[in-house]
Protein backbone atom coordinates (compact mmCIF):
# COMPACT_ATOMS: atom_id res chain seq x y z
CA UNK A 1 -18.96 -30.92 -24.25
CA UNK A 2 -15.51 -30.62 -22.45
CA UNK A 3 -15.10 -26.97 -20.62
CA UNK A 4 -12.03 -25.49 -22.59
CA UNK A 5 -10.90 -24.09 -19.12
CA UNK A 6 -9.06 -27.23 -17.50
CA UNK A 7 -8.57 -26.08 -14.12
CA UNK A 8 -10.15 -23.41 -12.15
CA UNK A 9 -7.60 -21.92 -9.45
CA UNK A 10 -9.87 -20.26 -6.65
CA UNK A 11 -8.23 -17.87 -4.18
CA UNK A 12 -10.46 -15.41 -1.99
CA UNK A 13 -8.96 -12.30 0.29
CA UNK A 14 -9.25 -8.36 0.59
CA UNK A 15 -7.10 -5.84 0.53
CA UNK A 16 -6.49 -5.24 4.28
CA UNK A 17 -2.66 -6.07 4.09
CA UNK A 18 -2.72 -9.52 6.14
CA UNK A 19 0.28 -11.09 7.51
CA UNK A 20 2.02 -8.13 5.43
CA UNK A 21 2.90 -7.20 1.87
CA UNK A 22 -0.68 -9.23 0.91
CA UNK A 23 -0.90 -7.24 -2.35
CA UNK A 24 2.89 -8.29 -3.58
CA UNK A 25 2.15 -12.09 -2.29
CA UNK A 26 -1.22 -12.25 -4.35
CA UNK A 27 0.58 -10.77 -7.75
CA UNK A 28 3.82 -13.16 -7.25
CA UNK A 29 0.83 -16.08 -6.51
CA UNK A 30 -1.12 -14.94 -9.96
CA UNK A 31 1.67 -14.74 -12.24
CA UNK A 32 3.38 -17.37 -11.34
CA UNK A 33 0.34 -19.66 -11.54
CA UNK A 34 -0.26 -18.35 -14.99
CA UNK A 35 3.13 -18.27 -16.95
CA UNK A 36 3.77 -21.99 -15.54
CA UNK A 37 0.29 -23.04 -16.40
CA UNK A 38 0.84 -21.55 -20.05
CA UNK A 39 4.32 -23.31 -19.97
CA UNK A 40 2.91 -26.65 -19.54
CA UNK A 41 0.14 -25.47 -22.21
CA UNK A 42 -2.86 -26.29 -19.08
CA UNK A 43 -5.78 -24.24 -19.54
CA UNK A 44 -6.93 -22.40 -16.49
CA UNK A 45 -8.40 -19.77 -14.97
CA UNK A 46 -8.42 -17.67 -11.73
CA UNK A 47 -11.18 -16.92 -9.84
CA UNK A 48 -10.55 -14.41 -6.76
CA UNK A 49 -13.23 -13.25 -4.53
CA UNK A 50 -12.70 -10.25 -2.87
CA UNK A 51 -14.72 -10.35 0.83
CA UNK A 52 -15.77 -7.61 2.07
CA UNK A 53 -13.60 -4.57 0.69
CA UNK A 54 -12.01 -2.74 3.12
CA UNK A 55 -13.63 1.13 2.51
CA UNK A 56 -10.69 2.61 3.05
CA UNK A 57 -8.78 0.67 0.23
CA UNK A 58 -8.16 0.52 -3.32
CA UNK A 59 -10.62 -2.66 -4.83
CA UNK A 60 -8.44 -5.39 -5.18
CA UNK A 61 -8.97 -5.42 -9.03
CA UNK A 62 -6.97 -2.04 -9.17
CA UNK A 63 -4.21 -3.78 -7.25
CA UNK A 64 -3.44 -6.91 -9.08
CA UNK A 65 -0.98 -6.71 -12.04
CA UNK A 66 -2.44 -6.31 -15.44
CA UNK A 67 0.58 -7.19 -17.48
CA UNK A 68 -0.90 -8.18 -20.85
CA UNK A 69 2.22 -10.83 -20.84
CA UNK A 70 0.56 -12.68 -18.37
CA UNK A 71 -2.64 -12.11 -18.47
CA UNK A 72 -2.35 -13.13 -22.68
CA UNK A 73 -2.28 -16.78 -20.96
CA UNK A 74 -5.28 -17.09 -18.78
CA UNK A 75 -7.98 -14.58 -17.23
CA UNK A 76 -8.43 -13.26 -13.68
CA UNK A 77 -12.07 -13.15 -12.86
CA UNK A 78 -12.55 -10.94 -9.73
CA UNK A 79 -15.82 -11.53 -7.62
CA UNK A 80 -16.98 -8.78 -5.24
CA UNK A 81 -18.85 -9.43 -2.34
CA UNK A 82 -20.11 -6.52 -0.75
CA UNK A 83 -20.07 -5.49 3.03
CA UNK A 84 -23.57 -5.61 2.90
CA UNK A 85 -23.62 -9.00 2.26
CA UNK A 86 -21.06 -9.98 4.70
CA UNK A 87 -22.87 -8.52 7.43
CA UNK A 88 -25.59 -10.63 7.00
CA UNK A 89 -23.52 -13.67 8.30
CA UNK A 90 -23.81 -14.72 11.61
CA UNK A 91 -21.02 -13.76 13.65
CA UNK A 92 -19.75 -10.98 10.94
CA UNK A 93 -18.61 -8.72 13.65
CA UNK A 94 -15.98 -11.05 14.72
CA UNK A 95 -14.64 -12.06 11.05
CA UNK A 96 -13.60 -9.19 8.25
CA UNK A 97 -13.86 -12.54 5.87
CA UNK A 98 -15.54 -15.62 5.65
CA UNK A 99 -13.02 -17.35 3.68
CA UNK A 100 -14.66 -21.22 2.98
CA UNK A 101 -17.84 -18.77 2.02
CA UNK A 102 -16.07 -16.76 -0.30
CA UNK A 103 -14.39 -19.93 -1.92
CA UNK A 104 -18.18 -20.93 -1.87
CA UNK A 105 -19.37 -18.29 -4.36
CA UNK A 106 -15.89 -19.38 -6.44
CA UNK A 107 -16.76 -22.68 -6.81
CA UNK A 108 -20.41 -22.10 -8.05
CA UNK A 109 -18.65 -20.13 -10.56
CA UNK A 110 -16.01 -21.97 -11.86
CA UNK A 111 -16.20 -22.76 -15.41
CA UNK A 112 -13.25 -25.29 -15.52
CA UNK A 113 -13.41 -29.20 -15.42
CA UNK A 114 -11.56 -29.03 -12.29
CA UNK A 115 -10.99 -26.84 -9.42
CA UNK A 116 -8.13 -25.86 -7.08
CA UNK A 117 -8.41 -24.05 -3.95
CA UNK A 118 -5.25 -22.51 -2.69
CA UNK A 119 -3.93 -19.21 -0.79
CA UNK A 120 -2.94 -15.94 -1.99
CA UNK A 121 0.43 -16.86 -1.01
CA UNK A 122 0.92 -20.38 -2.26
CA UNK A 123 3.28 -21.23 -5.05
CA UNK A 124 3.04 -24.25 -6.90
CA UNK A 125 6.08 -25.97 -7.87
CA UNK A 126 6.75 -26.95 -11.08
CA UNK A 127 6.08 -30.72 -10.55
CA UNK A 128 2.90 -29.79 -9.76
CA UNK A 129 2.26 -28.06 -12.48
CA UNK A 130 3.00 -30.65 -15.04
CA UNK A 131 1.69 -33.34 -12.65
CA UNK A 132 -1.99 -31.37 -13.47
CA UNK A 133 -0.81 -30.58 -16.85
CA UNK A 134 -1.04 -34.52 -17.80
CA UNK A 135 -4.90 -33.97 -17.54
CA UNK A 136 -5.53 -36.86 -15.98
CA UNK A 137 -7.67 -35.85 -12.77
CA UNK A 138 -10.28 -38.40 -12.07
CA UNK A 139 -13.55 -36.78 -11.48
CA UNK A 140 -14.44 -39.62 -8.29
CA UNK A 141 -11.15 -38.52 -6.88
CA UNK A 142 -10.51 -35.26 -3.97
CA UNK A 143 -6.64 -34.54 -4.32
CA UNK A 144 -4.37 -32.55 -1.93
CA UNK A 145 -0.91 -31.83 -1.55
CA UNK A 146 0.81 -30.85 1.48
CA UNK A 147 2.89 -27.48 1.24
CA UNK A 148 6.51 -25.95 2.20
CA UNK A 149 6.40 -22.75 4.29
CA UNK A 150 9.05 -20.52 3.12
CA UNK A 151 9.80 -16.50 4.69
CA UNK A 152 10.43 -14.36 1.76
CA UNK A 153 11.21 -11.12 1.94
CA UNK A 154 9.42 -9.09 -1.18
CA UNK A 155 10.88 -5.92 -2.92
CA UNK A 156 8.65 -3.47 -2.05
CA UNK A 157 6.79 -2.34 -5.31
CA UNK A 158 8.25 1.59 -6.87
């Protein structure tokens, strides 16, 4: 049988504030991805795989918005992978995150027909969206689309 999850959209990070206001540009990146995949009526999921969680910081999970609205449309699964684990990488003490590890232990979990690595930053445009929404993905086929960089400036959350 079919999955009924479509697409699998895999993102990895912690909550260490890279390149700035990480925690604002990961909830834009989810809700977004969600409302335009329930738009286009695409079943999908999100996979995010926290690496290594800062001890000093709040778990990612208690960061991300939780806005029944959006979440109604699709779930966020969150994957932890401990600092113990980390550490037992080669070379750990030179990278806080592994990040094509962490997408790794994403894809092994992805329950969706297809998957879709991106950033915690990346927004997909709404051709894109419907352009996957057509469900026609060819599973002998690697796809990838080239991106526009953009500086936005974020509120900063209340």
């Amino acid at each position: 049988p079919k999955p009924s999850v479509y697409l699998s959209i895999v993102i990895q990070g912690r909550n260490d504030n890279y390149a700035g206001q990480m925690v604002g540009r990961l909830n834009n990146m989810i809700s977004t991805a969600i409302l335009m995949a329930a738009e286009a009526a695409l079943p999908i999921e999100i996979i995010l795989v926290e690496w290594n969680p800062p001890l000093q910081e709040r778990p990612i999970a208690e960061e991300i918005l939780r806005s029944p609205e959006v979440l109604a449309h699709a779930p966020v699964r969150i994957i932890t992978v401990p600092g113990e684990v980390h550490r037992q990488v080669p070379h750990h003490k030179a990278h806080p995150i592994f990040e094509h590890i962490a997408e790794n232990v994403a894809f092994r979990r992805a329950r969706g027909e297809f998957v879709l690595k991106t950033n915690i930053d990346n927004i997909m445009s709404p051709n894109t969206m419907q352009f996957l929404a057509r469900r026609e993905l060819r599973q002998d086929a690697v796809y990838r689309a080239t991106y526009l960089e953009y500086d936005v400036i974020l509120p900063n959350p209340p």
